[in-house]
Structures are given as C-alpha cells and as structure tokens.
PDB file of N, CA and C in Angstrom:
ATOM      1  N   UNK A   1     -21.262   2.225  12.410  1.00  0.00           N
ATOM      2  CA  UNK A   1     -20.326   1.134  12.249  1.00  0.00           C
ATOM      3  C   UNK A   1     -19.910   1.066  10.776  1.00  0.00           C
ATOM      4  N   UNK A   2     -18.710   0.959  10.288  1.00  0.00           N
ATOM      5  CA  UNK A   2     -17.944   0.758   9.489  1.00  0.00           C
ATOM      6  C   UNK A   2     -18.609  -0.489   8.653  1.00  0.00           C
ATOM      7  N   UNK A   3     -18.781  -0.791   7.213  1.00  0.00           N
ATOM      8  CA  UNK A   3     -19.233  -1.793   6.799  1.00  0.00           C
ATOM      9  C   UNK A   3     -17.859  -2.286   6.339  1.00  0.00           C
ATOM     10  N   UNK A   4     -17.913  -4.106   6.007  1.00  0.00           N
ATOM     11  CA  UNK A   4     -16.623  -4.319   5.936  1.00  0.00           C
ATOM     12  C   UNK A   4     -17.048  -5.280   4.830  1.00  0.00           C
ATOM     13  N   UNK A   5     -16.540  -5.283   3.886  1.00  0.00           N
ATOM     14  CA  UNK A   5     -17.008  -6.532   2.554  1.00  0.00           C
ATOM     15  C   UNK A   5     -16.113  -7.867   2.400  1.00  0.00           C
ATOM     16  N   UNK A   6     -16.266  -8.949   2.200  1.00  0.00           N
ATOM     17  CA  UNK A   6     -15.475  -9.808   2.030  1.00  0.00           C
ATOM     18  C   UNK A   6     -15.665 -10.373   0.418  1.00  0.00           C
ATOM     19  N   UNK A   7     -14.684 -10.856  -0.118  1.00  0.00           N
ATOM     20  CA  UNK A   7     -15.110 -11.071  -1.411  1.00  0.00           C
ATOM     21  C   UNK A   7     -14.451 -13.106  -1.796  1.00  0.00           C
ATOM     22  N   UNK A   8     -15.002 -14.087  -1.711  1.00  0.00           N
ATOM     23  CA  UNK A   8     -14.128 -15.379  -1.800  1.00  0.00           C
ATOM     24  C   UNK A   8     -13.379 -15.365  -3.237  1.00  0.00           C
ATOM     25  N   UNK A   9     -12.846 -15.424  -3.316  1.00  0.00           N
ATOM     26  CA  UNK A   9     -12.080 -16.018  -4.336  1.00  0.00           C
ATOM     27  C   UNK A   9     -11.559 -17.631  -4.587  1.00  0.00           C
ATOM     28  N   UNK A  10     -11.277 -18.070  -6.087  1.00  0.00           N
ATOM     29  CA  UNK A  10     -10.798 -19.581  -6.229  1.00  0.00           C
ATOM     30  C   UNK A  10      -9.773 -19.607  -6.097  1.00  0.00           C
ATOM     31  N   UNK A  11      -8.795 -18.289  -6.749  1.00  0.00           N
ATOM     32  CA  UNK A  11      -7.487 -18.975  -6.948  1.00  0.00           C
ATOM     33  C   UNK A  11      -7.032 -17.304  -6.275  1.00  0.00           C
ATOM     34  N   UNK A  12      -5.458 -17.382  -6.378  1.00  0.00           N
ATOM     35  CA  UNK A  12      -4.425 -16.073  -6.218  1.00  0.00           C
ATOM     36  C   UNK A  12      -4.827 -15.072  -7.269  1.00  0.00           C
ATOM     37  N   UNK A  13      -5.111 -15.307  -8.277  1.00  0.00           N
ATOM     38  CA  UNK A  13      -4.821 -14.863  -9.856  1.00  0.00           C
ATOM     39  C   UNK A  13      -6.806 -14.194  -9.753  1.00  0.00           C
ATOM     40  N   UNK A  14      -7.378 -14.454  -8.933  1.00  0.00           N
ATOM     41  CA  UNK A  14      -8.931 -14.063  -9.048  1.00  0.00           C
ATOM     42  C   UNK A  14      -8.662 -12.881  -7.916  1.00  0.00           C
ATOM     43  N   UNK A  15      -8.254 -13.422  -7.060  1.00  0.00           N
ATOM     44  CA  UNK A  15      -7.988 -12.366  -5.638  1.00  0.00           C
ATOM     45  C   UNK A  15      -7.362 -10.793  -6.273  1.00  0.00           C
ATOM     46  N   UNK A  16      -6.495 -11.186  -6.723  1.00  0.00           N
ATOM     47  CA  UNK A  16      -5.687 -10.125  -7.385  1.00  0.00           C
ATOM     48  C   UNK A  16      -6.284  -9.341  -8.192  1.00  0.00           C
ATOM     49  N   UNK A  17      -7.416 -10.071  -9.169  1.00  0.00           N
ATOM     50  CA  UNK A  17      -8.276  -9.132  -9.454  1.00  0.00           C
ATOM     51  C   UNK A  17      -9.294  -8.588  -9.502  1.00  0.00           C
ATOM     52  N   UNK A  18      -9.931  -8.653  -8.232  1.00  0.00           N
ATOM     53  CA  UNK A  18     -10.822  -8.383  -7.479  1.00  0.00           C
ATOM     54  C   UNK A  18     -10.248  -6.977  -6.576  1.00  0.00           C
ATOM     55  N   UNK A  19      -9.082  -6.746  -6.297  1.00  0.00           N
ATOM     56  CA  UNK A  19      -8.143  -6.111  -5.968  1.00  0.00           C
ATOM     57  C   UNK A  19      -7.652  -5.326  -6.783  1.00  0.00           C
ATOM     58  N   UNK A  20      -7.360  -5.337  -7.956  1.00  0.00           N
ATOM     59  CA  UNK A  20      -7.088  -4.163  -8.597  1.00  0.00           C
ATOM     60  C   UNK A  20      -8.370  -3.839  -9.086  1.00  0.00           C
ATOM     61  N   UNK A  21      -9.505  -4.560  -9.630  1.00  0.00           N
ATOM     62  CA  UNK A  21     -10.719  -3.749  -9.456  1.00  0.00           C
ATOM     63  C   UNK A  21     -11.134  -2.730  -8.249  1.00  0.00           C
ATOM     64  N   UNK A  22     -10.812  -3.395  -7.186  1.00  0.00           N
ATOM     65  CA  UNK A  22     -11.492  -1.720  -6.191  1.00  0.00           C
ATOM     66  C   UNK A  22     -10.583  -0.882  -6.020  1.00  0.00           C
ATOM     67  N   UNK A  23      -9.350  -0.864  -5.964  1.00  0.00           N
ATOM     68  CA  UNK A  23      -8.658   0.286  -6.231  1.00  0.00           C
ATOM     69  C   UNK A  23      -7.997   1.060  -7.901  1.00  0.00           C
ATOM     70  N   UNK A  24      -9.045   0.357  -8.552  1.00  0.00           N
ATOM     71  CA  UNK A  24      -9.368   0.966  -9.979  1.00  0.00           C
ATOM     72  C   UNK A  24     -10.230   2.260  -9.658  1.00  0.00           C
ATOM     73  N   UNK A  25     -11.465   1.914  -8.180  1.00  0.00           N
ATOM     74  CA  UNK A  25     -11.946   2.775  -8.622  1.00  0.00           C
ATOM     75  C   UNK A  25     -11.681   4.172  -7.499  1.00  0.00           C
ATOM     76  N   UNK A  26     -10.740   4.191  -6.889  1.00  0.00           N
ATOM     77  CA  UNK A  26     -10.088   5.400  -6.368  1.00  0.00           C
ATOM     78  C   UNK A  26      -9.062   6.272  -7.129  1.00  0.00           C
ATOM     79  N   UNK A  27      -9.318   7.629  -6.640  1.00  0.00           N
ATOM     80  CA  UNK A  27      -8.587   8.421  -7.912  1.00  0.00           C
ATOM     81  C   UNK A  27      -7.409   8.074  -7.778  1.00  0.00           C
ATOM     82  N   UNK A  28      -6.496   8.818  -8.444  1.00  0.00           N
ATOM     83  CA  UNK A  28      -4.691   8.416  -7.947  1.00  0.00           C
ATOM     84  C   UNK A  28      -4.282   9.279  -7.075  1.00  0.00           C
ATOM     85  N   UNK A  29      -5.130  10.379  -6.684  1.00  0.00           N
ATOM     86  CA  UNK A  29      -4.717  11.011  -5.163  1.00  0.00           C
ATOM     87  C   UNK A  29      -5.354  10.044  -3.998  1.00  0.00           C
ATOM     88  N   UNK A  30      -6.299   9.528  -4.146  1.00  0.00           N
ATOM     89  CA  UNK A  30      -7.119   8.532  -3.027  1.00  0.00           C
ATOM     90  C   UNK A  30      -5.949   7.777  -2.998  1.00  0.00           C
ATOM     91  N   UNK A  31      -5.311   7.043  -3.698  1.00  0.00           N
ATOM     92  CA  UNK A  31      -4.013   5.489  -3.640  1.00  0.00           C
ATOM     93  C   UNK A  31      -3.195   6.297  -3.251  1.00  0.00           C
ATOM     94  N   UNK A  32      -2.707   7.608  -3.759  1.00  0.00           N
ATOM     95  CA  UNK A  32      -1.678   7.629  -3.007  1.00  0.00           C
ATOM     96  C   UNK A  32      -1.630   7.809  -1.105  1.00  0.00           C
ATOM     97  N   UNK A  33      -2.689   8.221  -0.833  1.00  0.00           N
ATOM     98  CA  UNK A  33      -2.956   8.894   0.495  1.00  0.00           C
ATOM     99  C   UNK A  33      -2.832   7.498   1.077  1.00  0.00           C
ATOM    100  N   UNK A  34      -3.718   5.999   0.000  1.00  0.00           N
ATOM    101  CA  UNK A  34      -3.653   4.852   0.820  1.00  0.00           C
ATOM    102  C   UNK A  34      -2.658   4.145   1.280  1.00  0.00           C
ATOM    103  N   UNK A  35      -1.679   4.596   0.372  1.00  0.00           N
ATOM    104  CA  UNK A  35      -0.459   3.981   0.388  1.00  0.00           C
ATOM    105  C   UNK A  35       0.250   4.508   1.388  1.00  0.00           C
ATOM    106  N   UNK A  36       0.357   5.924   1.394  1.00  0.00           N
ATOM    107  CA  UNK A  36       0.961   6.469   2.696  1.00  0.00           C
ATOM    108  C   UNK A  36       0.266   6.243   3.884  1.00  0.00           C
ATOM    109  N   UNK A  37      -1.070   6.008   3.967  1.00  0.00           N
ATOM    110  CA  UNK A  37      -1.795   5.810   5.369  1.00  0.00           C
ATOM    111  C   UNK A  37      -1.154   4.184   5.787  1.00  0.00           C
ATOM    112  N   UNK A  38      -1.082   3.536   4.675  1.00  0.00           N
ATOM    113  CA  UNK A  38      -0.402   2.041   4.711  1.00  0.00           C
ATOM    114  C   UNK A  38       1.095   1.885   5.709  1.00  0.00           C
ATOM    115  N   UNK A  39       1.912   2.742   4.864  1.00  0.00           N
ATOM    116  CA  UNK A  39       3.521   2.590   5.482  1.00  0.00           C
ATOM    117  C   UNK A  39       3.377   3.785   7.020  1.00  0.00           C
ATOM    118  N   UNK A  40       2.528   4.530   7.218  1.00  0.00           N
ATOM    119  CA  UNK A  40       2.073   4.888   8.551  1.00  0.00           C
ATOM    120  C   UNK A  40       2.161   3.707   9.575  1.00  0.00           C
ATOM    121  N   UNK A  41       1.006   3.018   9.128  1.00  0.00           N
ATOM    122  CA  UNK A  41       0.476   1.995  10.080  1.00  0.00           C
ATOM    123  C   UNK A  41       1.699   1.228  10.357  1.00  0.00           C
ATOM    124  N   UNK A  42       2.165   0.326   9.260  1.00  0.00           N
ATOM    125  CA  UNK A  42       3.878  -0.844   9.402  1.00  0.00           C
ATOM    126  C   UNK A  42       4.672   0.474  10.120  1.00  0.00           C
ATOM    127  N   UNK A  43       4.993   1.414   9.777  1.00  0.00           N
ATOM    128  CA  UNK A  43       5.634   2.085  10.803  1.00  0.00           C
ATOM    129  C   UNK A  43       5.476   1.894  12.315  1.00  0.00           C
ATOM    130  N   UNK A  44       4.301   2.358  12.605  1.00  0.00           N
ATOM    131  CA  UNK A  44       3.875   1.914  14.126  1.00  0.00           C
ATOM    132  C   UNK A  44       3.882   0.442  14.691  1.00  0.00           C
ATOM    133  N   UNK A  45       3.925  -0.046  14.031  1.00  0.00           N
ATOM    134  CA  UNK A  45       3.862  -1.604  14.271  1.00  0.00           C
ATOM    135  C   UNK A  45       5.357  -1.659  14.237  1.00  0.00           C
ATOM    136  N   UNK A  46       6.284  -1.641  14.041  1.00  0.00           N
ATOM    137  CA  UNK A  46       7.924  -1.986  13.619  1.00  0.00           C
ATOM    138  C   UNK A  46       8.315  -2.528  12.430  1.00  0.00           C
ATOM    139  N   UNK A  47       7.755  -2.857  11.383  1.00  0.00           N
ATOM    140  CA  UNK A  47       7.937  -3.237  10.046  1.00  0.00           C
ATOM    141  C   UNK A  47       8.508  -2.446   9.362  1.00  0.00           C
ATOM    142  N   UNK A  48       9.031  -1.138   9.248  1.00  0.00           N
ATOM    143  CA  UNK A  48       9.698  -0.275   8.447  1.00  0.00           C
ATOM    144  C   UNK A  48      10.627   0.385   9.471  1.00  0.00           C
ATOM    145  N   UNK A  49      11.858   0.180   9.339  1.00  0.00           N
ATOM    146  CA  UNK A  49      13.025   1.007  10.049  1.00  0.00           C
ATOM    147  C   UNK A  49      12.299   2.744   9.464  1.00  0.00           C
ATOM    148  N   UNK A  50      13.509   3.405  10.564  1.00  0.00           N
ATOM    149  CA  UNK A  50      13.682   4.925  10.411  1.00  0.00           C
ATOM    150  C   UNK A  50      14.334   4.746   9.431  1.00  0.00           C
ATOM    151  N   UNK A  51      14.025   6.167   8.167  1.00  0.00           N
ATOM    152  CA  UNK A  51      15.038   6.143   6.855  1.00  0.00           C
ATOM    153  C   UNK A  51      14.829   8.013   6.389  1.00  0.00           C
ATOM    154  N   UNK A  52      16.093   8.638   7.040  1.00  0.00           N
ATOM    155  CA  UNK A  52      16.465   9.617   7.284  1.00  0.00           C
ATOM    156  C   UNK A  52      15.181  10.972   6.887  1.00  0.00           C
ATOM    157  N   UNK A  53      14.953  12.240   7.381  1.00  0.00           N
ATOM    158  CA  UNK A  53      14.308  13.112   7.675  1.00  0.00           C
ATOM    159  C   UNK A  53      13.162  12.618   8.807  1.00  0.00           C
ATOM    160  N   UNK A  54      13.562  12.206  10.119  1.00  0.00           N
ATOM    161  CA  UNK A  54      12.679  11.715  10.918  1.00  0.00           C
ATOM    162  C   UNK A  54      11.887  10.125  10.512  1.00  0.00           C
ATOM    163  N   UNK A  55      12.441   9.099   8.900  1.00  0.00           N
ATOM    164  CA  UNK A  55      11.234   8.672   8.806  1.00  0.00           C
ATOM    165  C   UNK A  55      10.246   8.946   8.222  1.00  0.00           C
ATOM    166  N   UNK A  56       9.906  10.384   7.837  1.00  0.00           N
ATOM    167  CA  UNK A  56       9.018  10.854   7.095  1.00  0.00           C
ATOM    168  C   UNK A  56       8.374  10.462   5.949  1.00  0.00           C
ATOM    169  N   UNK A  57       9.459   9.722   4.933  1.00  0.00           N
ATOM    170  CA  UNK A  57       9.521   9.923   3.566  1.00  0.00           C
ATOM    171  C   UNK A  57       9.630   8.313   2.929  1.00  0.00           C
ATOM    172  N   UNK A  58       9.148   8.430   1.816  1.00  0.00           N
ATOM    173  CA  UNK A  58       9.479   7.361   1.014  1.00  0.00           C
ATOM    174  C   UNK A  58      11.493   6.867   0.585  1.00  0.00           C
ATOM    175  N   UNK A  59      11.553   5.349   0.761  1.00  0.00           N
ATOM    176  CA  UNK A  59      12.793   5.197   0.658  1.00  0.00           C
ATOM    177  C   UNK A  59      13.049   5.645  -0.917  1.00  0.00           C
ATOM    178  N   UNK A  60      13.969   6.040  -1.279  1.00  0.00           N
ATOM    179  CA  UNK A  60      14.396   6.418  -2.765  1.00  0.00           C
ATOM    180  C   UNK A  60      16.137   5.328  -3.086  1.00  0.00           C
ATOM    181  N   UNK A  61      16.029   4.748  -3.792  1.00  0.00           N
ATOM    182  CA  UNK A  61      17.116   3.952  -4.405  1.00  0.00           C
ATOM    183  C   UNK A  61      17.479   4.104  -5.658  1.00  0.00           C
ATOM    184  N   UNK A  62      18.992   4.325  -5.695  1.00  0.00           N
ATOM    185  CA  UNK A  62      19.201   3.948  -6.896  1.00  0.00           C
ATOM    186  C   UNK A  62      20.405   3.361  -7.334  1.00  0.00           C
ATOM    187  N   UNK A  63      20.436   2.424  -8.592  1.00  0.00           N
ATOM    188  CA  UNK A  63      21.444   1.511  -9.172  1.00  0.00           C
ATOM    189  C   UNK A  63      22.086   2.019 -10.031  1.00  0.00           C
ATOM    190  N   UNK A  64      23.011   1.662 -10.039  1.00  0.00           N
ATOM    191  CA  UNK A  64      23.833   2.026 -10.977  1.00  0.00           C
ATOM    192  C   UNK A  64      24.771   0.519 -11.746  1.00  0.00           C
ATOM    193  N   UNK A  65      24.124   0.894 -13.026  1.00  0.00           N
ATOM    194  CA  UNK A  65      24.003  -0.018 -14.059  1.00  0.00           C
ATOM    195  C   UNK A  65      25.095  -0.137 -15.238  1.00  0.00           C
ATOM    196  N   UNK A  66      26.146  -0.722 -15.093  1.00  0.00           N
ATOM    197  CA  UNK A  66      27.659  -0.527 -16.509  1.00  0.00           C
ATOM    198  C   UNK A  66      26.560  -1.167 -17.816  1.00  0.00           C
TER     199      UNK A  66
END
C-alpha cells in the first residue's frame, strides 16, 4: 500500500511552502515527468481540450508586443 502524508497548515502562504519544499526535492527530470503525468490525468478527465498533434504536446503561445 502506497503511504500517503498529510501535512496541516495555518495559512495559504505556509501550504505553499511546504509545497515547494517537496518538490525541491525532486530532480528537474522527476517535475518534469510530474507535470506531464499531471496534464495526462486533466486530459482524461476533460479539463484540457485537444491542442493539435493528437493532443500530445504542451500548448505553446505567443504575444506579440508593439
């Protein structure tokens, strides 16, 4: 069985960093994989439209600024 931790916090501003503490301590290939395992999941659920090559890919934007 999976262990699962809970951590209380007082405020927003404690949560948050309690939160960037544990993903302080994953490399930056671990976050990125999390991040993509992340927009996986909202994918399956319906939270992220299709956005061209099947869906595959991260949305890319850009502005253009006078």
């Amino acid at each position: 069985m999976k262990k699962i931790w809970v951590r209380k916090a007082k405020s927003f501003r404690e949560a948050e960093r309690f939160d960037r503490q544990y993903y302080e301590m994953f490399s930056p290939n671990e976050r990125v994989e999390t991040v993509d395992w992340l927009r996986r999941i909202a994918r399956k659920i319906g939270k992220i439209g299709k956005v061209g090559h099947g869906g595959t890919r991260l949305r890319r934007v850009i502005g253009v600024v006078q």
